[in-house]
C-alpha atoms as a PDB file:
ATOM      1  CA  UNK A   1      -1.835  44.022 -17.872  1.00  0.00           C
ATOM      2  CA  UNK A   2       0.727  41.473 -16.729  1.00  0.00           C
ATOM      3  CA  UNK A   3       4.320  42.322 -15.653  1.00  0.00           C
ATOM      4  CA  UNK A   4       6.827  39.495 -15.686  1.00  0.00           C
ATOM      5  CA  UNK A   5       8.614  38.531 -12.734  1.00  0.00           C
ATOM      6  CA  UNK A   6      11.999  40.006 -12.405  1.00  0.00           C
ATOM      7  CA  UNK A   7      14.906  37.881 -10.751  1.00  0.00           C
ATOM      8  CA  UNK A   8      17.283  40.636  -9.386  1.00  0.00           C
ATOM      9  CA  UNK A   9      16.655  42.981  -6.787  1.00  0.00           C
ATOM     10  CA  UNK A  10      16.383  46.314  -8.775  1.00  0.00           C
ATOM     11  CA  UNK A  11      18.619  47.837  -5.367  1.00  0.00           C
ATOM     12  CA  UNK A  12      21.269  45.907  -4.418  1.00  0.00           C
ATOM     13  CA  UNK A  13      20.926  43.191  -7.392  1.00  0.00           C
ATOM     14  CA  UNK A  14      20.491  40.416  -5.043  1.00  0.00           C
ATOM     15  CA  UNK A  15      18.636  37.279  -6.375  1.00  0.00           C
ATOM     16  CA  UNK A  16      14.776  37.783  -5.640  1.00  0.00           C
ATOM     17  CA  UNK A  17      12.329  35.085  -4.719  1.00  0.00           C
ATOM     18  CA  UNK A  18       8.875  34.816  -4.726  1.00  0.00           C
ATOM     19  CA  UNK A  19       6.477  34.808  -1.706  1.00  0.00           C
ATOM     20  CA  UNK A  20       2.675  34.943  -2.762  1.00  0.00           C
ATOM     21  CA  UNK A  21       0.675  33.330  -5.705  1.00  0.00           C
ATOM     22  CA  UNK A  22      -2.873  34.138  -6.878  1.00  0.00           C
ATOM     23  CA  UNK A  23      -5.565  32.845  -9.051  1.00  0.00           C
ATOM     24  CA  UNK A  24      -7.004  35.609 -11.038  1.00  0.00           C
ATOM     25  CA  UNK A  25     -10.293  33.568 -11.400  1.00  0.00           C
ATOM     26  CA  UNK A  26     -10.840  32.104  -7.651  1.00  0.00           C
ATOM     27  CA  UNK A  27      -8.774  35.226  -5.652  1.00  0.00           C
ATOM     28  CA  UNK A  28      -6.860  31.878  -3.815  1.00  0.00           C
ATOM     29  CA  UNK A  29      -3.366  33.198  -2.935  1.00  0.00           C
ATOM     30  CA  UNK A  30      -0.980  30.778  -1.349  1.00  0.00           C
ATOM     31  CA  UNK A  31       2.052  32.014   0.812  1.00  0.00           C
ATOM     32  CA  UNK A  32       5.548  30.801   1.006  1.00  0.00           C
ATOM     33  CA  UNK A  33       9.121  30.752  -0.322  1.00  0.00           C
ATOM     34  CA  UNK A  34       8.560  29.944  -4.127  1.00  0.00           C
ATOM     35  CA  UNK A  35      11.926  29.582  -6.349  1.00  0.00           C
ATOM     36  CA  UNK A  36      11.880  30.586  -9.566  1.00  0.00           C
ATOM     37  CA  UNK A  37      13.575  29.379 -12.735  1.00  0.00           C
ATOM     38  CA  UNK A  38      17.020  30.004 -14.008  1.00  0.00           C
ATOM     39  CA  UNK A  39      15.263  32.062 -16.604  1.00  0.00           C
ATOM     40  CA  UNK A  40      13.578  34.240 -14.641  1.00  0.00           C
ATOM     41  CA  UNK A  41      17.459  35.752 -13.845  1.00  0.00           C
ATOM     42  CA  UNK A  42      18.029  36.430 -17.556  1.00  0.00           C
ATOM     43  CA  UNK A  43      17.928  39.801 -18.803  1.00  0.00           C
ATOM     44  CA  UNK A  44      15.052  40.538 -20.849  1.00  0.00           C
ATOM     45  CA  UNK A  45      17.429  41.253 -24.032  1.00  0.00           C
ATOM     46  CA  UNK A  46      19.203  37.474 -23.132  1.00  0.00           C
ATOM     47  CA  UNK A  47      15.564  36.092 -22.781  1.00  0.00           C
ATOM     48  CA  UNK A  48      14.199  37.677 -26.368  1.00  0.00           C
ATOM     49  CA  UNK A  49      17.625  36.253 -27.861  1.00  0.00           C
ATOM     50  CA  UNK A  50      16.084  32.607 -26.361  1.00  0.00           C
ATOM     51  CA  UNK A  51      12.871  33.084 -27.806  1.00  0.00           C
ATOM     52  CA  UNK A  52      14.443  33.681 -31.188  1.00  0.00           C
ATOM     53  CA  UNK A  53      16.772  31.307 -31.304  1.00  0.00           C
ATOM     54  CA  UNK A  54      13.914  28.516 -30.048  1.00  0.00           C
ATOM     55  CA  UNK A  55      11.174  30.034 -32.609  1.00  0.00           C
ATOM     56  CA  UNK A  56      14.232  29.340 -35.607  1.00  0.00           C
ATOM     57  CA  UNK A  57      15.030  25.722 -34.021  1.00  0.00           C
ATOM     58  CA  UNK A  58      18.715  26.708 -32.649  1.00  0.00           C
ATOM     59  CA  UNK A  59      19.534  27.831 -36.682  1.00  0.00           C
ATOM     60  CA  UNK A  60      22.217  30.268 -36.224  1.00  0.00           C
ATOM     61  CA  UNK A  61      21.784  31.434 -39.969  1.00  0.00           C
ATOM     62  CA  UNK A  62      17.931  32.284 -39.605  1.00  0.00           C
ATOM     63  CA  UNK A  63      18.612  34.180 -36.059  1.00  0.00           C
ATOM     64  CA  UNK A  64      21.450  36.463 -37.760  1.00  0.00           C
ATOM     65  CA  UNK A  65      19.182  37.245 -40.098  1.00  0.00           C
ATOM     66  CA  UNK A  66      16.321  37.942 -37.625  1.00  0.00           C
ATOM     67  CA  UNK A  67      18.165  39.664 -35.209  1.00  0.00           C
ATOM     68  CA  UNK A  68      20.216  41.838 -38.243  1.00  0.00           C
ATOM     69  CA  UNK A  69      23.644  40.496 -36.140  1.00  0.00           C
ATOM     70  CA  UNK A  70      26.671  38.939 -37.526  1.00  0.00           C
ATOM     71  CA  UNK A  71      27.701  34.910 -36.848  1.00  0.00           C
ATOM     72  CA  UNK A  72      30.130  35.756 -34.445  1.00  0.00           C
ATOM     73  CA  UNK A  73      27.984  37.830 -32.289  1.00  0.00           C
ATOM     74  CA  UNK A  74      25.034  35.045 -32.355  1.00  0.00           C
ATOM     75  CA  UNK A  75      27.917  32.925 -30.902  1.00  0.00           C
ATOM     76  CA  UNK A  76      28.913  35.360 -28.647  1.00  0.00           C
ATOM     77  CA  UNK A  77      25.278  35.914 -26.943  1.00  0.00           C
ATOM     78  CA  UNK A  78      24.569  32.172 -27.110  1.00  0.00           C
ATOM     79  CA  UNK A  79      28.105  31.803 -24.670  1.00  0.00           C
ATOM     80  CA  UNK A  80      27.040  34.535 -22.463  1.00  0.00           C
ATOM     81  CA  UNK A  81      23.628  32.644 -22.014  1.00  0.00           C
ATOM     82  CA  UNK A  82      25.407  29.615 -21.224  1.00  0.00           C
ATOM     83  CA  UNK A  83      27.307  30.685 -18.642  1.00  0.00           C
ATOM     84  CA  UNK A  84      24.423  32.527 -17.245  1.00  0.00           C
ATOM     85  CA  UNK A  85      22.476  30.019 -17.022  1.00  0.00           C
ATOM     86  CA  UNK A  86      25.425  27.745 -14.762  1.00  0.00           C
ATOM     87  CA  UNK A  87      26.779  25.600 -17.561  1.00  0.00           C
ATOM     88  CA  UNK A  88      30.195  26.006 -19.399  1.00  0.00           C
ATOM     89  CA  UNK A  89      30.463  26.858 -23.420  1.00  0.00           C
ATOM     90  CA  UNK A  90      31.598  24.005 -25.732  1.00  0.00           C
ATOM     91  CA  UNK A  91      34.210  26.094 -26.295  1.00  0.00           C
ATOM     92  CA  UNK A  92      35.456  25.578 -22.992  1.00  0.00           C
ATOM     93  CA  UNK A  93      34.954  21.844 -22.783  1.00  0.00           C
ATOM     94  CA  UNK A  94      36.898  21.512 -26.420  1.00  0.00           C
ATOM     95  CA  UNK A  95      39.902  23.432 -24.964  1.00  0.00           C
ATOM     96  CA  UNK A  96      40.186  20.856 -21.947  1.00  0.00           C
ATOM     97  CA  UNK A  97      40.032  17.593 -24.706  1.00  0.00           C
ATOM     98  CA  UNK A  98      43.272  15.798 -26.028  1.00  0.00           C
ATOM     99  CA  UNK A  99      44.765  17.534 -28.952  1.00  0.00           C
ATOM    100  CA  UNK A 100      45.236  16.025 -32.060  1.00  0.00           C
ATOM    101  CA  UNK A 101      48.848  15.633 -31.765  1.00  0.00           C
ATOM    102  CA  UNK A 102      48.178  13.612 -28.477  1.00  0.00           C
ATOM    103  CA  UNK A 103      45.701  11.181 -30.119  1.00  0.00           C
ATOM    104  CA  UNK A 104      48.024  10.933 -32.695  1.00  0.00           C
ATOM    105  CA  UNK A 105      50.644   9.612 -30.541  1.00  0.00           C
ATOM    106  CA  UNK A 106      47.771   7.410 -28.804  1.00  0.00           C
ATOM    107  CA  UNK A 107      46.702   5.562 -31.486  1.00  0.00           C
ATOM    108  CA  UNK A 108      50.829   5.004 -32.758  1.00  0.00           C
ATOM    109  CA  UNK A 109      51.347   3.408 -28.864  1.00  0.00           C
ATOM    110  CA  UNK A 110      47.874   1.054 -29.434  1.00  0.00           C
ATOM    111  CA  UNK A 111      46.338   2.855 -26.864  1.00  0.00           C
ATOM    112  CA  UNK A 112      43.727   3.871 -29.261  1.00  0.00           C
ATOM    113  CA  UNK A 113      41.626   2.507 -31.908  1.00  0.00           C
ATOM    114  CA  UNK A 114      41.327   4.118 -35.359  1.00  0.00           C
ATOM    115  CA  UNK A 115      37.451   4.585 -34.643  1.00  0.00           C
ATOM    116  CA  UNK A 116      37.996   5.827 -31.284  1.00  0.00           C
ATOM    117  CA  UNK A 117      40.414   9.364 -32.348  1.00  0.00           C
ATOM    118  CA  UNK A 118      38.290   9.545 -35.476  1.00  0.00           C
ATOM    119  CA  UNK A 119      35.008   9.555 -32.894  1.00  0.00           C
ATOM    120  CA  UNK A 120      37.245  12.221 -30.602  1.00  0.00           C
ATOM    121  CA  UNK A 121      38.169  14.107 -33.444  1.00  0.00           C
ATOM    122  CA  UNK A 122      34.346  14.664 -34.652  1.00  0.00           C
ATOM    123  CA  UNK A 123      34.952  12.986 -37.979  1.00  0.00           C
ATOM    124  CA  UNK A 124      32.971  10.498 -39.449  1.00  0.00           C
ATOM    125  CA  UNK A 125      34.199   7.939 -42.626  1.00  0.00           C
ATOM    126  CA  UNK A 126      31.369   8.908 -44.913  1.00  0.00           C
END
């Protein structure tokens, strides 16, 4: 029986960090200061939610269904992982982008192309 590695002290909730490996066919074990991955600090719920959402190819539809969970709370999860993991939700990054009223006024000073809002705006001309 294998357990898997937990990331967080189950005491104080400090990170953990491995210290020994062994081969269960040759008994070598190797000593040192080991890190793991980013992963290996997810919760085991947050880590199932990954392997779901990887098995259905990142389709939010198919995990709802999977999972029994509404769109929003898919979402939700997925932006808690993010985080979790060090990055920052797209959410976040389309907050901190020029407004449409800005580009707007851009593109009337010549400061922008056409193309170029329509490319920041995430429309296409199909």
């Amino acid at each position: 029986m294998h357990n898997h590695v937990i990331g967080h002290c189950p005491v104080c909730t400090s990170e953990l960090h491995v210290t020994k490996l062994a081969c269960p066919n040759c008994q070598t074990k190797i000593e040192g200061e080991f890190l793991l991955s980013k992963f290996n600090y997810l919760n085991k719920e947050n880590l199932y939610f990954i392997e779901i959402f990887m098995k259905n190819k990142g389709n939010i539809k198919k995990v709802e269904k999977e999972l029994g969970i509404s769109y929003p709370t898919v979402k939700k999860q997925l932006d808690e992982i993010i985080v979790e993991l060090g990055y920052t939700p797209e959410e976040d990054i389309a907050v901190k982008s020029p407004n449409r009223q800005e580009l707007l006024e851009k593109l009337s000073r010549g400061e922008l192309s056409k193309a170029d809002v329509m490319k920041q705006l995430g429309e296409t001309n199909e």
